[in-house]
PDB file of N, CA and C in Angstrom:
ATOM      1  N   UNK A   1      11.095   3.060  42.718  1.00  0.00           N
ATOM      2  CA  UNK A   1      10.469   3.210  41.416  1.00  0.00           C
ATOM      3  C   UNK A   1       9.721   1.920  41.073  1.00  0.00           C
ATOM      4  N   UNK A   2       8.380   2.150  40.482  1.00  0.00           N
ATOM      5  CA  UNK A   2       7.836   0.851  39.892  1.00  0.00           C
ATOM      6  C   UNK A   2       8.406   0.473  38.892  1.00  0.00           C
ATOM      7  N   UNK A   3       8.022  -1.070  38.904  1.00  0.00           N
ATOM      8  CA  UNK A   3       8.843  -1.182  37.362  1.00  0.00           C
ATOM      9  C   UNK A   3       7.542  -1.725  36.477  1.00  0.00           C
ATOM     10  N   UNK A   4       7.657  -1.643  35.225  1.00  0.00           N
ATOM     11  CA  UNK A   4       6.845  -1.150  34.411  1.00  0.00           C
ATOM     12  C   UNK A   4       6.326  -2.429  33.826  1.00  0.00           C
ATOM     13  N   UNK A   5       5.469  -3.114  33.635  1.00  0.00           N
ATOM     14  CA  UNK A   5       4.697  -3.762  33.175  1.00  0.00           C
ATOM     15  C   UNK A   5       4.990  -3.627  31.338  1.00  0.00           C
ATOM     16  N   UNK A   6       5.336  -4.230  30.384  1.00  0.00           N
ATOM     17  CA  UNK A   6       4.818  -3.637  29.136  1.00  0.00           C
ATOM     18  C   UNK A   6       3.938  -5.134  28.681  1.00  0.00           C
ATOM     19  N   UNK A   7       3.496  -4.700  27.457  1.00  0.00           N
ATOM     20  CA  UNK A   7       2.150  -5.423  26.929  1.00  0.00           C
ATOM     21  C   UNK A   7       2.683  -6.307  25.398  1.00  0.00           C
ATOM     22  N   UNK A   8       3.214  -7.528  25.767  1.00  0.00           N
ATOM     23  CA  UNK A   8       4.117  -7.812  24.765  1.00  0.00           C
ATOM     24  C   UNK A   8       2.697  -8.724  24.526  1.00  0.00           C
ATOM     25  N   UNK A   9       2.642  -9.160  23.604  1.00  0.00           N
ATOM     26  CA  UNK A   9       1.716 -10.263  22.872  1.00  0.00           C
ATOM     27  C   UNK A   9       0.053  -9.882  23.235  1.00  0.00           C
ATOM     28  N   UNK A  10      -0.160  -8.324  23.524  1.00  0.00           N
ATOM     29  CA  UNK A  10      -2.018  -7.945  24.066  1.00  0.00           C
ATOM     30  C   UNK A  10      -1.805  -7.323  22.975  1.00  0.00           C
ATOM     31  N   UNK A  11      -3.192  -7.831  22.358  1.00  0.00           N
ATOM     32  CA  UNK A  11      -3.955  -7.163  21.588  1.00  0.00           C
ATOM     33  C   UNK A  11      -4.984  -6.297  21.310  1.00  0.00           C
ATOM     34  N   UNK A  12      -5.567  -6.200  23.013  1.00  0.00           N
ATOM     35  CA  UNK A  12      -6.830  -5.286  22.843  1.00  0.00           C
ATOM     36  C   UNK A  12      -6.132  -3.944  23.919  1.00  0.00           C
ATOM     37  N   UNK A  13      -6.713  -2.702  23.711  1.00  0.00           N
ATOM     38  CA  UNK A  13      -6.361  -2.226  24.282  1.00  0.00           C
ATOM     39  C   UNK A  13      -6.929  -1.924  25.725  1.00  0.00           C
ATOM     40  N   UNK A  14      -8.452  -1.965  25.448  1.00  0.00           N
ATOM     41  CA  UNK A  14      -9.007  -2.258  27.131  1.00  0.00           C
ATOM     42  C   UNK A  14      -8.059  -3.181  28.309  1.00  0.00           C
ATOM     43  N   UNK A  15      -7.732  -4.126  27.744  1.00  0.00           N
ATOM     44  CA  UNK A  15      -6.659  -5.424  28.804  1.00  0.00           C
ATOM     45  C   UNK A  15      -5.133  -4.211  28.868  1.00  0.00           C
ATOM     46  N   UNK A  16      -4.535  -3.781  28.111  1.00  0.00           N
ATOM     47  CA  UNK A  16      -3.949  -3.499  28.667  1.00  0.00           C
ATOM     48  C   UNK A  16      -4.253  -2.339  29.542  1.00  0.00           C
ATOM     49  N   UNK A  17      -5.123  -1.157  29.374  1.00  0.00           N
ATOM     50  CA  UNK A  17      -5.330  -0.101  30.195  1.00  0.00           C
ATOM     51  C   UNK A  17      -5.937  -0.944  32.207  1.00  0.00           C
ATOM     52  N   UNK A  18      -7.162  -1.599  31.377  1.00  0.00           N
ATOM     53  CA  UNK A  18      -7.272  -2.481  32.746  1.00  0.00           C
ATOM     54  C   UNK A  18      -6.098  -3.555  33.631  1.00  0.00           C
ATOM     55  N   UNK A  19      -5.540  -4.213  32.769  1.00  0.00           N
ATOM     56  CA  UNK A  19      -4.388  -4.713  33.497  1.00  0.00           C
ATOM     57  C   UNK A  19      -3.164  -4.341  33.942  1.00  0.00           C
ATOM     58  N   UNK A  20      -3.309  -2.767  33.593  1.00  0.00           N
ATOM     59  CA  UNK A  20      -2.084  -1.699  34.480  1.00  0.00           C
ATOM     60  C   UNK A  20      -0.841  -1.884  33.367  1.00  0.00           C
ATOM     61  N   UNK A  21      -0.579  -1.924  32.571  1.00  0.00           N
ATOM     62  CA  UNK A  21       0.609  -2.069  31.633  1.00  0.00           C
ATOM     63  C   UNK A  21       0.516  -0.830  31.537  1.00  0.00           C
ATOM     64  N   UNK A  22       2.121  -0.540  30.935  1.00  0.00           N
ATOM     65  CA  UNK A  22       2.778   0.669  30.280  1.00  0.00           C
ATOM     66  C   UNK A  22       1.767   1.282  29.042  1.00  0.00           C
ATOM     67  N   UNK A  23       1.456   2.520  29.208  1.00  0.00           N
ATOM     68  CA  UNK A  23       0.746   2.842  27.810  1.00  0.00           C
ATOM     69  C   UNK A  23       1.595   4.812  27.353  1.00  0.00           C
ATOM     70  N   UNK A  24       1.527   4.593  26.275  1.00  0.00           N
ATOM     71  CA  UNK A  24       2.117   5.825  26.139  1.00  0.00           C
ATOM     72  C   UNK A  24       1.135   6.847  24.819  1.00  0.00           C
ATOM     73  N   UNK A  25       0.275   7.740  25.436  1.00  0.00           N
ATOM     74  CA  UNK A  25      -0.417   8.135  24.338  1.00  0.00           C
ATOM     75  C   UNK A  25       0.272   9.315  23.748  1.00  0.00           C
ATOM     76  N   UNK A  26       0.288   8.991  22.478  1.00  0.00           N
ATOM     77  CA  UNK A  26       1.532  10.107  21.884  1.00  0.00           C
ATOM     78  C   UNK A  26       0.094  11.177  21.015  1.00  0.00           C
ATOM     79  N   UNK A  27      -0.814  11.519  21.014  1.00  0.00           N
ATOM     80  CA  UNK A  27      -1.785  11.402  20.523  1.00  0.00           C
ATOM     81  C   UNK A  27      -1.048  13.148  20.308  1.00  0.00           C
ATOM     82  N   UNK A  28      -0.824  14.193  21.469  1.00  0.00           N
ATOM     83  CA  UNK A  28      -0.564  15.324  21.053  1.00  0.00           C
ATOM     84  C   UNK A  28       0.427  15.928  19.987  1.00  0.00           C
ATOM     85  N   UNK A  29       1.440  14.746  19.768  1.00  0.00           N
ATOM     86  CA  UNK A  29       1.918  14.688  18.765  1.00  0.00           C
ATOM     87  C   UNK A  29       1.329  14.823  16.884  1.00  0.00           C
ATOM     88  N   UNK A  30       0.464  14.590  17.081  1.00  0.00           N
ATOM     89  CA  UNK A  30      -0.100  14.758  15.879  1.00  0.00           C
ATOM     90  C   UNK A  30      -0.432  16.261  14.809  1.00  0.00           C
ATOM     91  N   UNK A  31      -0.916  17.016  15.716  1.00  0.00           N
ATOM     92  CA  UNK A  31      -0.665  18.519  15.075  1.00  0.00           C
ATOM     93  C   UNK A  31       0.465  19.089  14.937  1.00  0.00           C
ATOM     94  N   UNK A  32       1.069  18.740  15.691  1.00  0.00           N
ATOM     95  CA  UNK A  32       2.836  19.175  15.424  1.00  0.00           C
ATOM     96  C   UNK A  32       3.254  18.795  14.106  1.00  0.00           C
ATOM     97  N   UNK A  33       3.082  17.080  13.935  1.00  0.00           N
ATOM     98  CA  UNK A  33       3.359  16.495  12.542  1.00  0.00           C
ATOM     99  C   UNK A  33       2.779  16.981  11.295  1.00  0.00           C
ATOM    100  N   UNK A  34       1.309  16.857  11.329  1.00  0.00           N
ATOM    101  CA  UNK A  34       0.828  17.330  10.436  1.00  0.00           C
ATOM    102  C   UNK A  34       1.111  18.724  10.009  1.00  0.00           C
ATOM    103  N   UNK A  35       1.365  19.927  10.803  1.00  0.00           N
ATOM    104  CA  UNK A  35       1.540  21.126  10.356  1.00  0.00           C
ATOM    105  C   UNK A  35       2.845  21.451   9.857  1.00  0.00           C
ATOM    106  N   UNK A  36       4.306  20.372  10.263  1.00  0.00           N
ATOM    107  CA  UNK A  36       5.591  20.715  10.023  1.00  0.00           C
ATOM    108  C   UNK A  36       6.003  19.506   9.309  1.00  0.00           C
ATOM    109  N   UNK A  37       5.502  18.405   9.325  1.00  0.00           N
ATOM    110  CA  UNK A  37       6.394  17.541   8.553  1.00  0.00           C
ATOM    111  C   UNK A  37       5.605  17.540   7.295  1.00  0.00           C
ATOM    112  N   UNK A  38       6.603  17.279   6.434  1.00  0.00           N
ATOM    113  CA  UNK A  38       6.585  16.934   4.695  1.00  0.00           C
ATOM    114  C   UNK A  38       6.097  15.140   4.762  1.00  0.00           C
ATOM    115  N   UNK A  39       6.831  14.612   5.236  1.00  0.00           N
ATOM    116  CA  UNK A  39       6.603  13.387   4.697  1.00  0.00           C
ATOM    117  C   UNK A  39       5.994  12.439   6.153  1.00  0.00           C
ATOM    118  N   UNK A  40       5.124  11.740   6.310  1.00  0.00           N
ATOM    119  CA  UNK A  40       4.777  10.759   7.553  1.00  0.00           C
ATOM    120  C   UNK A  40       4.506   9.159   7.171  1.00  0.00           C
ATOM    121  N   UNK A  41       5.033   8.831   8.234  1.00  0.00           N
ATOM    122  CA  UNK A  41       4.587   7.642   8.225  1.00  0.00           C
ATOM    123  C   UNK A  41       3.721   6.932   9.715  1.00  0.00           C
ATOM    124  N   UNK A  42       3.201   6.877  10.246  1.00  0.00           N
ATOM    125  CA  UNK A  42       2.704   6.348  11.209  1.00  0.00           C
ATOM    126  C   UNK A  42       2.339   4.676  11.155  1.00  0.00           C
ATOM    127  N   UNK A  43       2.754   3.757  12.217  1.00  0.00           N
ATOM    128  CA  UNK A  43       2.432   2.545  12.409  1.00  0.00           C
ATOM    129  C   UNK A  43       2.071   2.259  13.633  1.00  0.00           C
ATOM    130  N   UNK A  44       1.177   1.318  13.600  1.00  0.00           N
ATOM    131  CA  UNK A  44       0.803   0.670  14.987  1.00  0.00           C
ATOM    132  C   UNK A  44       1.193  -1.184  14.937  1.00  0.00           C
ATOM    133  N   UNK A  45       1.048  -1.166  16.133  1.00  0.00           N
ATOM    134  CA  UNK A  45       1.540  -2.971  16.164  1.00  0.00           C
ATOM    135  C   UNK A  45       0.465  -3.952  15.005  1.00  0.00           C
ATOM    136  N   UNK A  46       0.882  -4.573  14.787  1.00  0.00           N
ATOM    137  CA  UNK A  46      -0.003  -5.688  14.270  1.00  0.00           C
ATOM    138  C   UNK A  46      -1.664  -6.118  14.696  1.00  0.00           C
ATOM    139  N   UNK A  47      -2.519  -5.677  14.235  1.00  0.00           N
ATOM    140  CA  UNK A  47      -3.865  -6.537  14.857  1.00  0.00           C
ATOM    141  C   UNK A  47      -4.111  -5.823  15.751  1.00  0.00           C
ATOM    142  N   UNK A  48      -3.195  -4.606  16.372  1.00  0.00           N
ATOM    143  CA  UNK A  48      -3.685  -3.819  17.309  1.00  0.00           C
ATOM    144  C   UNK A  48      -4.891  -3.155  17.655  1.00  0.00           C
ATOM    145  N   UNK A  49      -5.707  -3.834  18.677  1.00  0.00           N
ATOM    146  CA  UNK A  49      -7.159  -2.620  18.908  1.00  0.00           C
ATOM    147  C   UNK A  49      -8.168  -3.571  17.690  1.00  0.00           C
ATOM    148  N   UNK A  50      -7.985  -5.159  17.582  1.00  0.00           N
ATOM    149  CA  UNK A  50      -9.158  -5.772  16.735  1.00  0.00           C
ATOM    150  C   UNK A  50      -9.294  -6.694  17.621  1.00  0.00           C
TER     151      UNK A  50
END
């Protein structure tokens, strides 16, 4: 098994997709939420993607 790279202190997301780190796109998740949950909150890291 590889072991997994994660992206502790990257801020852009190009570096991490190009530098092979862990990425997890939860993106299909979103219609699920919106159509069944009452209440959301969504967060992303700090400064993420500026």
């Amino acid at each position: 098994m590889d072991d997994l790279r994660y992206p502790i202190g990257m801020q852009t997301f190009s570096n991490i997709i190009e530098e092979g780190y862990a990425y997890v796109d939860k993106t299909a998740y979103i219609t699920p939420l919106l159509r069944h949950g009452k209440y959301i909150f969504l967060s992303r890291p700090r400064r993420f993607g500026k």
